[in-house]
N, C-alpha and C. Protein backbone atom coordinates (compact mmCIF):
# COMPACT_ATOMS: atom_id res chain seq x y z
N UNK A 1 86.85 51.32 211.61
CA UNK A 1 86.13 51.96 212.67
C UNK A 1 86.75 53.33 212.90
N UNK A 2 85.78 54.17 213.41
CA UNK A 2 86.71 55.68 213.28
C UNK A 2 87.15 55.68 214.79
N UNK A 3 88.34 56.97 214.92
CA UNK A 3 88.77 56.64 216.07
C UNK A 3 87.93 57.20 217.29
N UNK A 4 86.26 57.30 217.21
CA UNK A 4 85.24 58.07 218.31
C UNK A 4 84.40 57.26 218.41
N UNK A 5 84.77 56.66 219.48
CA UNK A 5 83.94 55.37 219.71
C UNK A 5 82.29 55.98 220.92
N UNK A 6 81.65 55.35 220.91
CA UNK A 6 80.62 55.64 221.96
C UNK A 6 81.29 55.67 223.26
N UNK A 7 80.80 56.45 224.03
CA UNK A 7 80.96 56.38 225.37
C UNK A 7 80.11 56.18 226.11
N UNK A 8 79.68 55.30 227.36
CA UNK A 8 78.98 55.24 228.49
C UNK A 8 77.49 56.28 228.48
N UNK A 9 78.06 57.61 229.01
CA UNK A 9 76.90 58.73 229.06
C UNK A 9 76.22 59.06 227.44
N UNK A 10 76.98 58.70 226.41
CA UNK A 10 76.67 58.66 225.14
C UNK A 10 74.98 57.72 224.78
N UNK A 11 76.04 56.33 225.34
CA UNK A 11 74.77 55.48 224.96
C UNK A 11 73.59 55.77 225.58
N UNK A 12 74.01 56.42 227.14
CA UNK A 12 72.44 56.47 228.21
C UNK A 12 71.81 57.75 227.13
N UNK A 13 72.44 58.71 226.59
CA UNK A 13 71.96 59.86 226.04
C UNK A 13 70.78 58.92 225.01
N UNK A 14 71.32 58.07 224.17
CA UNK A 14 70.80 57.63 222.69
C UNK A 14 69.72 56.69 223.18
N UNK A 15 69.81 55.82 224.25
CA UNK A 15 68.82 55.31 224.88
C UNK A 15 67.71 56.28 225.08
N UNK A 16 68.23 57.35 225.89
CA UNK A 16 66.40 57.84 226.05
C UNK A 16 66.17 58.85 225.21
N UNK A 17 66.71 59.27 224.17
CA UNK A 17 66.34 59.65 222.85
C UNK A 17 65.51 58.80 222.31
N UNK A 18 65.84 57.37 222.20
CA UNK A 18 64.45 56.26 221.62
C UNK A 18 63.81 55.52 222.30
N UNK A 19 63.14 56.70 223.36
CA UNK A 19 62.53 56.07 224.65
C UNK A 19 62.82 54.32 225.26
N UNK A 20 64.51 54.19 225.48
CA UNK A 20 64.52 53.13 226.36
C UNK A 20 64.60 53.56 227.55
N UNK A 21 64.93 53.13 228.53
CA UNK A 21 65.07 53.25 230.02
C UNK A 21 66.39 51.60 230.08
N UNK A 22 67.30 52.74 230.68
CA UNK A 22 68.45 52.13 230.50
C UNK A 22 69.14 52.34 231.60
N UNK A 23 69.09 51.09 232.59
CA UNK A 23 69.72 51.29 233.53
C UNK A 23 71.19 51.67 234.10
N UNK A 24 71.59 52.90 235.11
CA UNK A 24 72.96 53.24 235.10
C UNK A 24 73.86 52.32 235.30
N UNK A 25 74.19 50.96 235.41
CA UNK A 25 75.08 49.93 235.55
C UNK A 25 75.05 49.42 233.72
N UNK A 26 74.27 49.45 232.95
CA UNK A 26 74.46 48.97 232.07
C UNK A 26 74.82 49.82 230.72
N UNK A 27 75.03 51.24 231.20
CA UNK A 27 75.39 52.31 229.92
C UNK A 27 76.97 51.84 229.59
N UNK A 28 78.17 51.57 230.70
CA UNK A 28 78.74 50.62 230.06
C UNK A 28 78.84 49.47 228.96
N UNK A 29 78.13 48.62 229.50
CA UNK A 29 78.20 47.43 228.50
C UNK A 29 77.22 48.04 226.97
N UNK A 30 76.11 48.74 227.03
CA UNK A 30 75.77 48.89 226.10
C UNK A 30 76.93 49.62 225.01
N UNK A 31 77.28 50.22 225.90
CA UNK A 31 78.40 51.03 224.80
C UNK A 31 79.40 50.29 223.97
N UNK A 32 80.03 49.36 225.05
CA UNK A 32 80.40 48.25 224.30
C UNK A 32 80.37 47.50 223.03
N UNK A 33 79.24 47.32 223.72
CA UNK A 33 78.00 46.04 222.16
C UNK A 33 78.40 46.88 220.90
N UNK A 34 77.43 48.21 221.72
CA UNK A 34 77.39 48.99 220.18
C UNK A 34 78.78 48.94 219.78
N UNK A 35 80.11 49.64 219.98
CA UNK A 35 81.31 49.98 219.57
C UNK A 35 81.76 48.39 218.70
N UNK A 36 81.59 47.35 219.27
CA UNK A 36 81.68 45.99 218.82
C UNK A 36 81.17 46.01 217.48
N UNK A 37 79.79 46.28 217.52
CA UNK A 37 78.66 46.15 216.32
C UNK A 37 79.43 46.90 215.04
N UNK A 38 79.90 47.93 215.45
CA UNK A 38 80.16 49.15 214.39
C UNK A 38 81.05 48.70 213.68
N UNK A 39 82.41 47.97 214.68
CA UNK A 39 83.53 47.22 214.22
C UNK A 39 83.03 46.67 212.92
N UNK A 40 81.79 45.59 213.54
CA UNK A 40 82.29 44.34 212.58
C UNK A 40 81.21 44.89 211.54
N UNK A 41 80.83 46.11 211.47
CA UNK A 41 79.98 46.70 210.43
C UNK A 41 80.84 47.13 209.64
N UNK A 42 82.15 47.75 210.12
CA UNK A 42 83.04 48.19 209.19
C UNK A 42 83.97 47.07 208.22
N UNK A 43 84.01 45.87 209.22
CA UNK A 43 84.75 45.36 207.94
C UNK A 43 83.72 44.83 207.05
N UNK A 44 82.47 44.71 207.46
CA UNK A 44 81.48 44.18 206.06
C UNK A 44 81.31 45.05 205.31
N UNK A 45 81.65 46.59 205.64
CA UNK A 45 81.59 47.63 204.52
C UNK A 45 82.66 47.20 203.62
N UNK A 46 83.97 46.64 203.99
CA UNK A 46 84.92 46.69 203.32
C UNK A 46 85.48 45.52 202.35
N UNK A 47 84.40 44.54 202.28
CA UNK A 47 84.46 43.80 201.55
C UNK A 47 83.88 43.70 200.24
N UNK A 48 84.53 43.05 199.16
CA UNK A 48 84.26 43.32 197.86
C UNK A 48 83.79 42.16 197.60
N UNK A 49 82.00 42.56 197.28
CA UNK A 49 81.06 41.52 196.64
C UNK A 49 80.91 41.77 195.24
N UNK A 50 81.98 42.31 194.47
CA UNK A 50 81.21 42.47 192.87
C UNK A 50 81.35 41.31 191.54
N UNK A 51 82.12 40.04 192.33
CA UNK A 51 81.44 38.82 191.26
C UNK A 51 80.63 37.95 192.14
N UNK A 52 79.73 38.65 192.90
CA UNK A 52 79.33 37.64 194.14
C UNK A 52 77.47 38.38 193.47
N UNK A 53 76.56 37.02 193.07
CA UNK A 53 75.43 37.63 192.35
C UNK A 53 74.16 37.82 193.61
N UNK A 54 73.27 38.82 193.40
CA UNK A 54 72.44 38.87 194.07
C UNK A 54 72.03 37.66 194.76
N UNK A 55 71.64 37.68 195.84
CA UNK A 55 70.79 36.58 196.92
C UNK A 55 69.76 36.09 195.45
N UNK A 56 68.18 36.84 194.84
CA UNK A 56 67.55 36.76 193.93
C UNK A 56 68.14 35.71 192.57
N UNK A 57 69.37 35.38 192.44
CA UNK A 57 69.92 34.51 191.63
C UNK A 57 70.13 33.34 192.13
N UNK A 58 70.16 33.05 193.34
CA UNK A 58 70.55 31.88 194.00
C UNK A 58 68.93 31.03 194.19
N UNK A 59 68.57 29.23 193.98
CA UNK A 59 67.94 28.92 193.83
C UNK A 59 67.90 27.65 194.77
N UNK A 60 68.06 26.95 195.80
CA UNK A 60 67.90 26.12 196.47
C UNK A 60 67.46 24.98 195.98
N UNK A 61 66.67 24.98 195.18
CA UNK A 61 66.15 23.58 194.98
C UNK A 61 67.27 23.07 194.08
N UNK A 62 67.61 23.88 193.14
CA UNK A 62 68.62 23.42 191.94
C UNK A 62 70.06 23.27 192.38
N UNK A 63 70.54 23.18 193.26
CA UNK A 63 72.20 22.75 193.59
C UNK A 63 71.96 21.46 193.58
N UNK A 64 73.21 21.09 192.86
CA UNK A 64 73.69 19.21 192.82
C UNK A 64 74.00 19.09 193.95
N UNK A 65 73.22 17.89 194.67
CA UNK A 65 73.53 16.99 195.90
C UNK A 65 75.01 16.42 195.87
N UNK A 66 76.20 16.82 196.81
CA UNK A 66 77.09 16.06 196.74
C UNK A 66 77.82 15.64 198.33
N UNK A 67 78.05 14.44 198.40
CA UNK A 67 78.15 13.76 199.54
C UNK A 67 79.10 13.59 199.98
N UNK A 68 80.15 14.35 199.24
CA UNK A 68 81.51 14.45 199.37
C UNK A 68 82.10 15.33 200.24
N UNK A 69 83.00 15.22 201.59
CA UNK A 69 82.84 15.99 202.91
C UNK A 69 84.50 16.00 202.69
């Protein structure tokens, strides 16, 4: 995560840039969420899927049933 996180008057700004209406008690918490979101966006950037095969390769019907827990 970089070290410029959203701020409060930030989020109310980005809210009514995409026509929400965003009440002044909640530009806090939204800022939040978002700063949260970004987090855990960053560590999924940072993970290495390259022997991990497309979703499109994976087949549901064909996995062996096993009952073993």
């Amino acid at each position: 995560m970089t070290a410029v996180e959203l701020t409060p008057p930030e989020a109310a700004r980005w809210a009514a840039r995409a026509g929400l209406v965003l009440p002044a008690e909640r530009h806090a918490a939204v800022a939040a969420v978002a700063n949260h979101i970004h987090g855990v966006v960053a560590v999924l950037r940072e993970l290495d899927f390259a022997d991990v095969p497309p979703a499109a390769a994976y087949r549901a019907g064909q996995e062996p049933h096993d009952a073993t827990v």
